[in-house]
Protein backbone atom coordinates (compact mmCIF):
# COMPACT_ATOMS: atom_id res chain seq x y z
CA UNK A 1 -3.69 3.01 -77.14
CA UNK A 2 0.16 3.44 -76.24
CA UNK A 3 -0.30 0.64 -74.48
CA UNK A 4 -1.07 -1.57 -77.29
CA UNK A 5 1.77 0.01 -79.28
CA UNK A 6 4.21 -0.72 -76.47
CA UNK A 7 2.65 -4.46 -76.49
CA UNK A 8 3.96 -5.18 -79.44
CA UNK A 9 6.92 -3.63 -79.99
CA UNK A 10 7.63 -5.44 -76.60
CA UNK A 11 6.73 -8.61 -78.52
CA UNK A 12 9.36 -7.61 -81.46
CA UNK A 13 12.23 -6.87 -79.09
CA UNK A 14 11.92 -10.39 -77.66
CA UNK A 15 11.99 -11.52 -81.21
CA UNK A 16 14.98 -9.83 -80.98
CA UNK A 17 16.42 -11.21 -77.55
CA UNK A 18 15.55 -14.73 -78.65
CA UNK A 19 17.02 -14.41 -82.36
CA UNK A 20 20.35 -13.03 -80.58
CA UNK A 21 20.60 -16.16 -78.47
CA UNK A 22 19.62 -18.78 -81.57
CA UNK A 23 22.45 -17.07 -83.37
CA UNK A 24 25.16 -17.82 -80.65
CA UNK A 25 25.96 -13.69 -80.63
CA UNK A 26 25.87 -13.25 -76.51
CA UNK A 27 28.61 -12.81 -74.52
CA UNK A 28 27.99 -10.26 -71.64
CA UNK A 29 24.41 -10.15 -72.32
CA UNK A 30 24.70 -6.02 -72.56
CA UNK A 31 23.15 -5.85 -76.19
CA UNK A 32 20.27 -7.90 -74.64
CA UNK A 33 19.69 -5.95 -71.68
CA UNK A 34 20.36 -2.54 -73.92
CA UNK A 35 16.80 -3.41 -75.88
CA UNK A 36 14.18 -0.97 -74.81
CA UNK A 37 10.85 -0.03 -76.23
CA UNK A 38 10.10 3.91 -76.05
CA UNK A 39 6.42 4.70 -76.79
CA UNK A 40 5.63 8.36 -76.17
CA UNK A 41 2.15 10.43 -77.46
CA UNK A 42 3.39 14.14 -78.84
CA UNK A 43 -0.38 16.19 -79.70
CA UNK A 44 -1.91 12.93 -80.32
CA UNK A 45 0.89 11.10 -82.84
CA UNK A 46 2.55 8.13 -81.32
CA UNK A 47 6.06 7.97 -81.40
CA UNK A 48 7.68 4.76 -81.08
CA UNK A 49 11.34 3.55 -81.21
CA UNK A 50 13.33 0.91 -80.17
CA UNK A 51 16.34 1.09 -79.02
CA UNK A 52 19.78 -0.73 -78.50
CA UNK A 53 23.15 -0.56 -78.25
CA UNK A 54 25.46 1.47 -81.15
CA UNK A 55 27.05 -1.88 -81.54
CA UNK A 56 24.20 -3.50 -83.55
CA UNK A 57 25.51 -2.65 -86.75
CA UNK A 58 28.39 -4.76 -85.97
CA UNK A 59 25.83 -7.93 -85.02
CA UNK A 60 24.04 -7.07 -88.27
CA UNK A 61 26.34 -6.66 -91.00
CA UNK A 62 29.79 -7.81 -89.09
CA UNK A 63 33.19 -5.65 -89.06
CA UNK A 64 35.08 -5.27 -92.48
CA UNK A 65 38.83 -5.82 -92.27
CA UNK A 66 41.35 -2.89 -92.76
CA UNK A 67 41.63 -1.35 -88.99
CA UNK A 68 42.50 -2.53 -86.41
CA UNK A 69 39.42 -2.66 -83.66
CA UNK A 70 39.98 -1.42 -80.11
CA UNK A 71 41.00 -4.11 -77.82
CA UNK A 72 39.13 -3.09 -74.69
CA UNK A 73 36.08 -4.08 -75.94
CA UNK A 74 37.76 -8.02 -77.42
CA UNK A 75 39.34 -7.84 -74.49
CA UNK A 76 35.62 -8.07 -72.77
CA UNK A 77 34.11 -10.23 -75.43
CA UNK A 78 36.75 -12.34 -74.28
CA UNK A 79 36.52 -12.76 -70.75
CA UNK A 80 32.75 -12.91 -70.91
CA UNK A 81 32.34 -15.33 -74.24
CA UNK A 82 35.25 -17.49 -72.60
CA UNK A 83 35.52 -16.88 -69.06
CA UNK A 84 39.58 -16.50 -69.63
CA UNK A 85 41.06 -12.77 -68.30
CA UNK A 86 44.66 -11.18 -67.50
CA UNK A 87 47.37 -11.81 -69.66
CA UNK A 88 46.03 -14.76 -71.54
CA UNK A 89 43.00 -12.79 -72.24
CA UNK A 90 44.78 -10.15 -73.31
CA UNK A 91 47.20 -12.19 -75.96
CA UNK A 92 43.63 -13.67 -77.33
CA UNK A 93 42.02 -10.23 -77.47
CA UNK A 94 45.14 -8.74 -79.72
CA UNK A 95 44.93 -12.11 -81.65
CA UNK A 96 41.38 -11.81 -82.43
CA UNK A 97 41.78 -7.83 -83.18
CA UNK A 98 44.90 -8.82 -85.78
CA UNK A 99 42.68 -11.10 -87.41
CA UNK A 100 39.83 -8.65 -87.43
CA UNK A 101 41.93 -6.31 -89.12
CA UNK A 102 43.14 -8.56 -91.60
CA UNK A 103 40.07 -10.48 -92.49
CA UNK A 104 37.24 -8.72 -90.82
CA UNK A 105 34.86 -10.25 -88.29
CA UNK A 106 32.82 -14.00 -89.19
CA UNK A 107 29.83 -12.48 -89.42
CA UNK A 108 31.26 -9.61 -92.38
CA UNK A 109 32.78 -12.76 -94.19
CA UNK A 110 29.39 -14.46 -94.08
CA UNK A 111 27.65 -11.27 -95.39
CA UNK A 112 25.79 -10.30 -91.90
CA UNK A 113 23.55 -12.02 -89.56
CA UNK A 114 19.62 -11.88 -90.14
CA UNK A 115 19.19 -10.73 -86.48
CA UNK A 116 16.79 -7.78 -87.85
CA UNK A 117 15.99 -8.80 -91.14
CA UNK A 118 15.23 -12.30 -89.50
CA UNK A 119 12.62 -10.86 -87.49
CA UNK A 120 11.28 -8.09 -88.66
CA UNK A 121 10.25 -10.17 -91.84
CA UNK A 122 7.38 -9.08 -93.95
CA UNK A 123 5.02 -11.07 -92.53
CA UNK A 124 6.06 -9.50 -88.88
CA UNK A 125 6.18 -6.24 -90.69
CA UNK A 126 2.13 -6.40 -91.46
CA UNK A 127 1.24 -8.07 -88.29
CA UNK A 128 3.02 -4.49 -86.76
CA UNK A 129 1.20 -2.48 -89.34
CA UNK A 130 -2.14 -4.30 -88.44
CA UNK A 131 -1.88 -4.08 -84.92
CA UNK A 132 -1.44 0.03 -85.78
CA UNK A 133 -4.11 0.21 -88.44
CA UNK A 134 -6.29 -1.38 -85.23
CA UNK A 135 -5.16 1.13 -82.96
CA UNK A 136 -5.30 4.52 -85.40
CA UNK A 137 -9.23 3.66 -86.26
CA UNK A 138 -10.09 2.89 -82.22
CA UNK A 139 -8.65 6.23 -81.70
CA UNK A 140 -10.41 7.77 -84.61
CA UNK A 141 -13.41 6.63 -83.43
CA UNK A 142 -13.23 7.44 -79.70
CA UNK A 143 -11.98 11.18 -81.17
CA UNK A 144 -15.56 10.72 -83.47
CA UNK A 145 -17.89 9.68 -80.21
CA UNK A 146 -16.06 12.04 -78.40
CA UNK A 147 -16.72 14.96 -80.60
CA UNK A 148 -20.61 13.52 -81.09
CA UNK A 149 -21.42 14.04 -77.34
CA UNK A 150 -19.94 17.29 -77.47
CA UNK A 151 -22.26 18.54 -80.14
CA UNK A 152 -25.27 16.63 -78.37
């Protein structure tokens, strides 16, 4: 039954993989590769998360102006989005933080991305809930036939 679970929360996250690229967001492909599906059966409750990369709030709602962002990590976006490094990257990556600070990121100006809320829709959301409904009442049962032969 954790199986089935993991199935589609596995399903979701490449929702999430594919939404990421259809959105133009990757760069080093880390936020990708940082998606992982956790599925784990504590005295018979399923536990399920998924999990990625702190930065996610960033993709989701963007970076509001007002501080300055750390550079090492533009300085990355950089040479991966762009393929340009040393200096040059360097003088882009403190441009791109200045403007940051004064404007915030694109993605803050446009209000966020729909990278979640673009998947995990309503419709997705009771597809999920269906799919658990389905496994809750096969384990139910099996706990029901199970007890039955006991008492037989």
């Amino acid at each position: 039954m954790i199986e089935r679970v993991k199935k589609e929360l596995d399903k979701i996250v490449q929702e999430f993989k594919d939404k990421h690229l259809s959105l133009g967001m990757k760069a080093s492909g880390k936020w990708i590769e940082s998606l992982e599906v956790e599925v784990i059966e504590v005295d018979g409750i399923i536990k399920a998360n998924i999990k990625a990369n702190d930065y996610t709030k960033y993709l989701t709602k963007g970076r509001p102006n007002g501080k300055r962002p750390p550079i090492t990590p533009i300085k990355d976006w950089v040479r991966n989005k762009f393929g340009i490094s040393g200096k040059q990257g360097l003088s882009i990556a403190f441009a791109v933080a200045k403007k940051i600070e004064k404007s915030g990121t694109t993605w803050h100006q446009k209000g966020g991305s729909d990278l979640i809320d673009g998947v995990l829709t309503k419709s997705r959301i009771e597809e999920l809930e269906s799919a658990i409904q389905t496994v809750i009442i096969e384990k139910i049962s099996s706990d029901i036939k199970r007890k039955l032969k006991e008492v037989a």
